[in-house]
Protein backbone atom coordinates (compact mmCIF):
# COMPACT_ATOMS: atom_id res chain seq x y z
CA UNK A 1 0.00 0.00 0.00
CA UNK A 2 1.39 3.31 -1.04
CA UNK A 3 2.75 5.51 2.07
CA UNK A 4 0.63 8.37 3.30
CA UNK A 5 1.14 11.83 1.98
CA UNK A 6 0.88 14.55 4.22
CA UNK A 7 -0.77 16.36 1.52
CA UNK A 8 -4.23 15.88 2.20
CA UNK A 9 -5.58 19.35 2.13
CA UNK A 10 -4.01 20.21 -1.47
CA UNK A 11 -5.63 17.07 -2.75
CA UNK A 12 -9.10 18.38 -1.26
CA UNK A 13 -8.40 22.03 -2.83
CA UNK A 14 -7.31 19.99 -5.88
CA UNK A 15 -10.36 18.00 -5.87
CA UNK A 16 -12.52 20.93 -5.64
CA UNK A 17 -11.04 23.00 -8.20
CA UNK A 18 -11.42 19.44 -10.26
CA UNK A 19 -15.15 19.80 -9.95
CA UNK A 20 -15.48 22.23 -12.46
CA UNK A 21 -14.67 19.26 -15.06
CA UNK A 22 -15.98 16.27 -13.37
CA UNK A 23 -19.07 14.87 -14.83
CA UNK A 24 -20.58 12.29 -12.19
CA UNK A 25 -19.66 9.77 -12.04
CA UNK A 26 -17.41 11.61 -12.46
CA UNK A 27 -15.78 13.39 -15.23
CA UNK A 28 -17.24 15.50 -18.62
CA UNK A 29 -15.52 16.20 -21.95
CA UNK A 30 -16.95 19.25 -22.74
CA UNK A 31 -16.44 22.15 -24.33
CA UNK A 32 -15.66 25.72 -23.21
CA UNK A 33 -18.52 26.59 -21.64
CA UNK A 34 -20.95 24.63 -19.25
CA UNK A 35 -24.82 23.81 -19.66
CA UNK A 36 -26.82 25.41 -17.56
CA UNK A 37 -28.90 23.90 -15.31
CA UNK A 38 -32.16 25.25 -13.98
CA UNK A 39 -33.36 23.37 -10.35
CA UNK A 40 -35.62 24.18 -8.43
CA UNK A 41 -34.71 25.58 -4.50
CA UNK A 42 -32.85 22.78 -2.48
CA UNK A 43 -35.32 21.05 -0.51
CA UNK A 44 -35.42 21.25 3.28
CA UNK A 45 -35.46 16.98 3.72
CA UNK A 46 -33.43 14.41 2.51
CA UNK A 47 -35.70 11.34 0.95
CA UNK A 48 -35.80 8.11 3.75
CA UNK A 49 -34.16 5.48 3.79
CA UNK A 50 -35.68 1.71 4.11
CA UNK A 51 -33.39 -0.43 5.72
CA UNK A 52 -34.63 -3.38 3.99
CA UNK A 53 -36.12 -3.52 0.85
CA UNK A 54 -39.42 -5.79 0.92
CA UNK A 55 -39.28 -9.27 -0.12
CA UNK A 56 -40.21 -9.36 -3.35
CA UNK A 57 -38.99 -5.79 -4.50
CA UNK A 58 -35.64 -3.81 -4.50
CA UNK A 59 -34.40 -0.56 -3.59
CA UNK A 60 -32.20 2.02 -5.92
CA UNK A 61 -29.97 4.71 -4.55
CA UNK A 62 -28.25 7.25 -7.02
CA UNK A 63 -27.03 10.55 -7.61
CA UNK A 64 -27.80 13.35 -10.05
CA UNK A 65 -25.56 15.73 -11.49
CA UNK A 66 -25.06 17.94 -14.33
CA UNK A 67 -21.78 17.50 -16.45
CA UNK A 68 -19.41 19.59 -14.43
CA UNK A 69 -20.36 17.17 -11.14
CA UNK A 70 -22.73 19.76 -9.79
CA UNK A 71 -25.20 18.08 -8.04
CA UNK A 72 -28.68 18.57 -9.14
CA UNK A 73 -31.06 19.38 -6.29
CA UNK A 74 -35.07 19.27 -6.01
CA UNK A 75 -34.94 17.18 -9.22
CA UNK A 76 -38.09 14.52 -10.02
CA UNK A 77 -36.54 11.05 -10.10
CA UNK A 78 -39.02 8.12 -10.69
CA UNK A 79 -39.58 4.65 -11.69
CA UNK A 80 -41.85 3.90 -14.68
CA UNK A 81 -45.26 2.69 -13.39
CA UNK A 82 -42.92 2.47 -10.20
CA UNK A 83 -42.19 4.96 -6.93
CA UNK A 84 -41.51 8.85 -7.31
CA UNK A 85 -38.85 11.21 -5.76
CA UNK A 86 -37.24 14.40 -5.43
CA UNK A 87 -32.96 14.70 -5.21
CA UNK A 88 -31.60 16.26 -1.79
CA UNK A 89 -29.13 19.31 -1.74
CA UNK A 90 -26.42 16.59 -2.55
CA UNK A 91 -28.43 15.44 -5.53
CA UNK A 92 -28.77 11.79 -3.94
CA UNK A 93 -32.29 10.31 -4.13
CA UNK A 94 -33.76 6.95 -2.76
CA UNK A 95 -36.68 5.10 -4.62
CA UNK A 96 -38.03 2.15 -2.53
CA UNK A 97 -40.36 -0.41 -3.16
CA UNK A 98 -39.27 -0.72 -7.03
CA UNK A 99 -40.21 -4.07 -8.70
CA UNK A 100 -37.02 -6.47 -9.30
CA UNK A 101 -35.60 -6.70 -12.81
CA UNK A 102 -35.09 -4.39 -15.64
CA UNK A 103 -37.12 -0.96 -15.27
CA UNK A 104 -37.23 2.24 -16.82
CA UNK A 105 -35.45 5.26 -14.75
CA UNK A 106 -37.02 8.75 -15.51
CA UNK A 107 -36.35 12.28 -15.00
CA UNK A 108 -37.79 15.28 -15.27
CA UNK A 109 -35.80 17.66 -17.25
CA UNK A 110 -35.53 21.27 -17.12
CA UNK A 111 -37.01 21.41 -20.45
CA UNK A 112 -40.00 19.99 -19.22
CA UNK A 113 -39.74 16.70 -20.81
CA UNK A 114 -38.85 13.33 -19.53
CA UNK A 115 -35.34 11.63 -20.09
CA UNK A 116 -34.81 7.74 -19.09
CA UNK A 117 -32.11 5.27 -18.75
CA UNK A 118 -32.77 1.57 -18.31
CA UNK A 119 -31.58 -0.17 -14.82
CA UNK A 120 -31.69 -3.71 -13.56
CA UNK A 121 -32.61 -4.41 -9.59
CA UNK A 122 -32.41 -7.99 -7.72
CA UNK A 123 -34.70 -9.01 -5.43
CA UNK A 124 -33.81 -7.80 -1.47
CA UNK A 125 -31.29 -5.64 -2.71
CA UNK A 126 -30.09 -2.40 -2.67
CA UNK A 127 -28.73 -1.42 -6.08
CA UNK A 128 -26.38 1.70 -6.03
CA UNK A 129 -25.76 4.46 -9.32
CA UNK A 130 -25.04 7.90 -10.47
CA UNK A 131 -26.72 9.55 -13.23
CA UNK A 132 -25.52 12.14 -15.33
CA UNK A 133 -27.96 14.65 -16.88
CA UNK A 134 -26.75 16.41 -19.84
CA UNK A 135 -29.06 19.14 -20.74
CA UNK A 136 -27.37 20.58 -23.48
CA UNK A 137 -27.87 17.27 -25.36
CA UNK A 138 -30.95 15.69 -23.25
CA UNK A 139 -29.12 12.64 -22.53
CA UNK A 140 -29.01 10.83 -19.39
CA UNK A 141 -26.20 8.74 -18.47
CA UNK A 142 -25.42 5.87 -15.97
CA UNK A 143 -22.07 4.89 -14.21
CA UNK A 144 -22.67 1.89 -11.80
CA UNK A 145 -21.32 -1.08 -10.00
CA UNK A 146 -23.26 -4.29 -10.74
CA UNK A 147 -20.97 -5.99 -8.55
CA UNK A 148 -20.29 -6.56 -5.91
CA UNK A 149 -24.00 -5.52 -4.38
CA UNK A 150 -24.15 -3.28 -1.67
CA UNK A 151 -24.04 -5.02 1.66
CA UNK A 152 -23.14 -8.44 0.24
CA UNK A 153 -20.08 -10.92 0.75
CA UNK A 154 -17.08 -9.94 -1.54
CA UNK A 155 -14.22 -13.24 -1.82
CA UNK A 156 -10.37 -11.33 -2.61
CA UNK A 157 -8.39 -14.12 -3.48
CA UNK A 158 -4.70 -14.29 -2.42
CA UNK A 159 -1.87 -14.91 -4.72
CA UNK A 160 1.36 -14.61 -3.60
CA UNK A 161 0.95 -11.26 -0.71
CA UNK A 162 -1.84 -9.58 -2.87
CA UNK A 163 -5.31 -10.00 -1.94
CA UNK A 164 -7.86 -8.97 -5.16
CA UNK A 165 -10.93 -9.21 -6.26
CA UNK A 166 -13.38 -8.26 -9.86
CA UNK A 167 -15.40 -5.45 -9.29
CA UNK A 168 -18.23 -4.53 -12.30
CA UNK A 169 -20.46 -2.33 -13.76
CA UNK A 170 -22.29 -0.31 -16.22
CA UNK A 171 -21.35 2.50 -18.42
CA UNK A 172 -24.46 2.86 -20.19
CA UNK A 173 -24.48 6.44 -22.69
CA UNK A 174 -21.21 7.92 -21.13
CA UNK A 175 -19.60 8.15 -24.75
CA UNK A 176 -22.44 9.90 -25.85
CA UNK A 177 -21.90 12.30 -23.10
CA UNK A 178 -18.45 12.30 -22.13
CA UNK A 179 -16.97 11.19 -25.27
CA UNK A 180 -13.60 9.11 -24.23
CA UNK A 181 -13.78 7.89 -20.48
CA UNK A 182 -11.75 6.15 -18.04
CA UNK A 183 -13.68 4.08 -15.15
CA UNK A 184 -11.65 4.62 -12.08
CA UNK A 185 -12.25 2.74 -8.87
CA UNK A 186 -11.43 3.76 -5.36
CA UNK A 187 -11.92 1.41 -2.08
CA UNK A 188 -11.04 2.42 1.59
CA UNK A 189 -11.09 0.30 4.22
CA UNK A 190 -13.03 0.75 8.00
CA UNK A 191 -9.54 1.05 9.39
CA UNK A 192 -8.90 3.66 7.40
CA UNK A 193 -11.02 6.80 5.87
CA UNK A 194 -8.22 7.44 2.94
CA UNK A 195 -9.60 6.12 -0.29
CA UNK A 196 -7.40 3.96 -2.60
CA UNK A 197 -7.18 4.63 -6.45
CA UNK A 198 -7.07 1.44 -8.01
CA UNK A 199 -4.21 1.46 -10.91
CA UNK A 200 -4.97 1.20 -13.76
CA UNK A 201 -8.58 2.32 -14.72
CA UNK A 202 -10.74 -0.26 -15.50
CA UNK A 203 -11.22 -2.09 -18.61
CA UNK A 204 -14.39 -0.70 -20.69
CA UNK A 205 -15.84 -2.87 -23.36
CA UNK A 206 -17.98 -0.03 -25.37
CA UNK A 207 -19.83 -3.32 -27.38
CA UNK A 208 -21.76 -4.25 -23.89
CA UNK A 209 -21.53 -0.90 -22.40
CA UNK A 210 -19.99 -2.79 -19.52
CA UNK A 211 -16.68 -2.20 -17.29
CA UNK A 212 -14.32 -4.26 -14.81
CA UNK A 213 -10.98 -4.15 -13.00
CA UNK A 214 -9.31 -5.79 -10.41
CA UNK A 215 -9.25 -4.23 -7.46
CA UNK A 216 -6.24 -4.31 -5.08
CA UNK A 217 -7.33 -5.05 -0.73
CA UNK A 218 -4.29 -4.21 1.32
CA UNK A 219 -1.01 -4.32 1.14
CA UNK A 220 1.89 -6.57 2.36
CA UNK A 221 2.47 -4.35 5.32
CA UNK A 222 -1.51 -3.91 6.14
CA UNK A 223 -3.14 -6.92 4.78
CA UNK A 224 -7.19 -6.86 4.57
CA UNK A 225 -8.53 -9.55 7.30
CA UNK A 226 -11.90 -11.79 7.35
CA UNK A 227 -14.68 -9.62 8.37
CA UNK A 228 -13.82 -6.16 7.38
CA UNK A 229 -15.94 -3.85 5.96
CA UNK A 230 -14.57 -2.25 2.80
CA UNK A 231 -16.26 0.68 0.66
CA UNK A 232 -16.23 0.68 -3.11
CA UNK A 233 -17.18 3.62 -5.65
CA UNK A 234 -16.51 4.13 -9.04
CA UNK A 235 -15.89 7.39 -10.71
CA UNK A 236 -15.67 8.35 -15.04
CA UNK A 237 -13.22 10.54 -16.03
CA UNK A 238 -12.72 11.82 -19.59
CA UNK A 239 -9.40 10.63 -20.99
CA UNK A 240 -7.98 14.17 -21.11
CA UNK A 241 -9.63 15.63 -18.05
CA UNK A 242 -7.55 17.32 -15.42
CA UNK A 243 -8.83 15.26 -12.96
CA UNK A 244 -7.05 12.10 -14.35
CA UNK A 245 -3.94 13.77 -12.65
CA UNK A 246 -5.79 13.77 -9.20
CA UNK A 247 -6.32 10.17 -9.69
CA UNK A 248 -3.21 9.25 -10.30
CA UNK A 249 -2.23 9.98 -6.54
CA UNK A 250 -2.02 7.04 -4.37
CA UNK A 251 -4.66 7.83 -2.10
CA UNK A 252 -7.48 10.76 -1.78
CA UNK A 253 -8.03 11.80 2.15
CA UNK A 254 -11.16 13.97 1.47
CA UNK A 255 -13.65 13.59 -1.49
CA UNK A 256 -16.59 16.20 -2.02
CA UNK A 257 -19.75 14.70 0.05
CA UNK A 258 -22.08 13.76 -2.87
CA UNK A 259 -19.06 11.73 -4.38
CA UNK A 260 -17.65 9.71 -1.10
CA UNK A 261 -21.46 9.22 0.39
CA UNK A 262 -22.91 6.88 -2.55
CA UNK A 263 -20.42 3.97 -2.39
CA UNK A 264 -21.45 -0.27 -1.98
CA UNK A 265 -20.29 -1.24 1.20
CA UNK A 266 -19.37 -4.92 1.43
CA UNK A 267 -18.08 -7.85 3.46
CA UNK A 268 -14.73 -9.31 2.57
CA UNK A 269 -13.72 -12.99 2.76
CA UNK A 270 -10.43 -14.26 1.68
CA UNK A 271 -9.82 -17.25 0.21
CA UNK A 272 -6.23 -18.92 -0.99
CA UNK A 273 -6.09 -19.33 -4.62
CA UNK A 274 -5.21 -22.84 -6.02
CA UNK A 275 -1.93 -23.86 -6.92
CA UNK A 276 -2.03 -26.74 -9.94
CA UNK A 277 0.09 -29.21 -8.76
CA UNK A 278 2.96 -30.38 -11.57
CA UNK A 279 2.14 -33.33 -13.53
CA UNK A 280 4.86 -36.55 -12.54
């Protein structure tokens, strides 16, 4: 595991100034000027929180933001034929209660019309992704992780003194919106609030719209044990986005709140990979 900078609070200013040209999740490739965005006031509540989806249905928790990683506030978010919310100040939004399998994600544009992007949910599960809303284009975009799931059992397997493990997702419209993207994905451990960049970005296949990487646990000095909780998020960045140079320090101490809040939280297990034994 990389050693700690003392650096912290230039990586936060750093991040912030980085938000000008991060498109959630995370980054845009725009041009020189920005698309506005017209919200509505920042509502006084943030939306509940279930701690248990029912047992036949699922639960989605997202983000909104505009191209620049602005979070979009007081926004309508809603399931086809399904449940209906507003985003909080930090553009997060919960929708409970949503039927299992692939649905139709809506929202209400500033225009006044309605822009949707398809998203799967599993039974008893809590399914976790950001949206981007482009309004200069009308397109809606989705960055998620498929898995692991949010609150489930993740296996790392150890080879040698590295402990790993695949972690997936969805890219769905990005191109269209950010043109060329990286996937980045950053873990941190409960032991410790730093978050890891994983090196290098994922690998995006652009037929399937799909991306994955394997994601380093620990080091040799500070190993990951049975038990521990570990969180995972995944941010985009556009291949020639400033931001690509914050990510390519070791470890971020502070992240902006509507970025570090919507991560999957999971479990880890290890488990010794097998050694073939040579043929006599």
């Amino acid at each position: 595991m990389p050693l700690k900078t003392d650096n912290s609070t230039a990586l936060w200013v750093a991040a912030i100034g980085a938000i000008a040209i991060i498109s959630a999740a995370m980054i845009a490739k725009c041009g020189t000027t920005q698309p506005s965005i017209k919200t509505s006031p920042t509502p006084t509540s943030s939306p509940v929180i279930e701690t248990t989806p029912s047992l036949t249905e699922g639960r989605l928790v997202g983000m909104l933001t505009d191209r620049a990683s602005s979070p979009l506030s007081n926004m309508t978010v809603s399931i086809r034929n399904g449940p209906t919310t507003k985003t909080d100040s930090e553009g997060r939004f919960v929708l409970n209660n949503v039927a299992t399998g692939d649905q139709l994600l809506e929202v209400q544009a500033s225009t006044g019309g309605r822009l949707t992007q398809n998203v799967a949910l599993e039974s008893k599960k809590t399914t976790t992704a950001n949206f981007v809303y482009d309004a200069s284009t009308s397109r809606l975009g989705l960055l998620s992780i498929v898995g692991p799931v949010d609150g489930g059992l993740l296996e790392l397997t150890k080879d040698g003194t590295e402990h790993r493990a695949v972690v997936y997702g969805r890219c769905d419209s990005l191109s269209q919106i950010l043109g060329s993207f990286d996937v980045w994905v950053l873990i941190s451990s409960q032991r410790d609030s730093r978050f890891w960049v994983q090196q290098p970005p994922a690998v995006i296949d652009p037929s399937t719209n799909t991306w994955r990487a394997r994601a380093l646990f620990g080091s040799t000095e500070h190993p990951p044990k049975d038990g521990e909780q570990w969180d995972i998020l995944a941010v985009s960045a556009s291949s020639d986005s400033e931001f690509k140079r914050i990510l390519n320090t070791p470890m971020l101490s502070m992240l902006p709140p509507h970025i570090s809040s919507n991560v999957v939280t999971v479990e880890i297990r290890i488990i010794r990979q097998q050694v073939s034994q040579p043929k006599l």
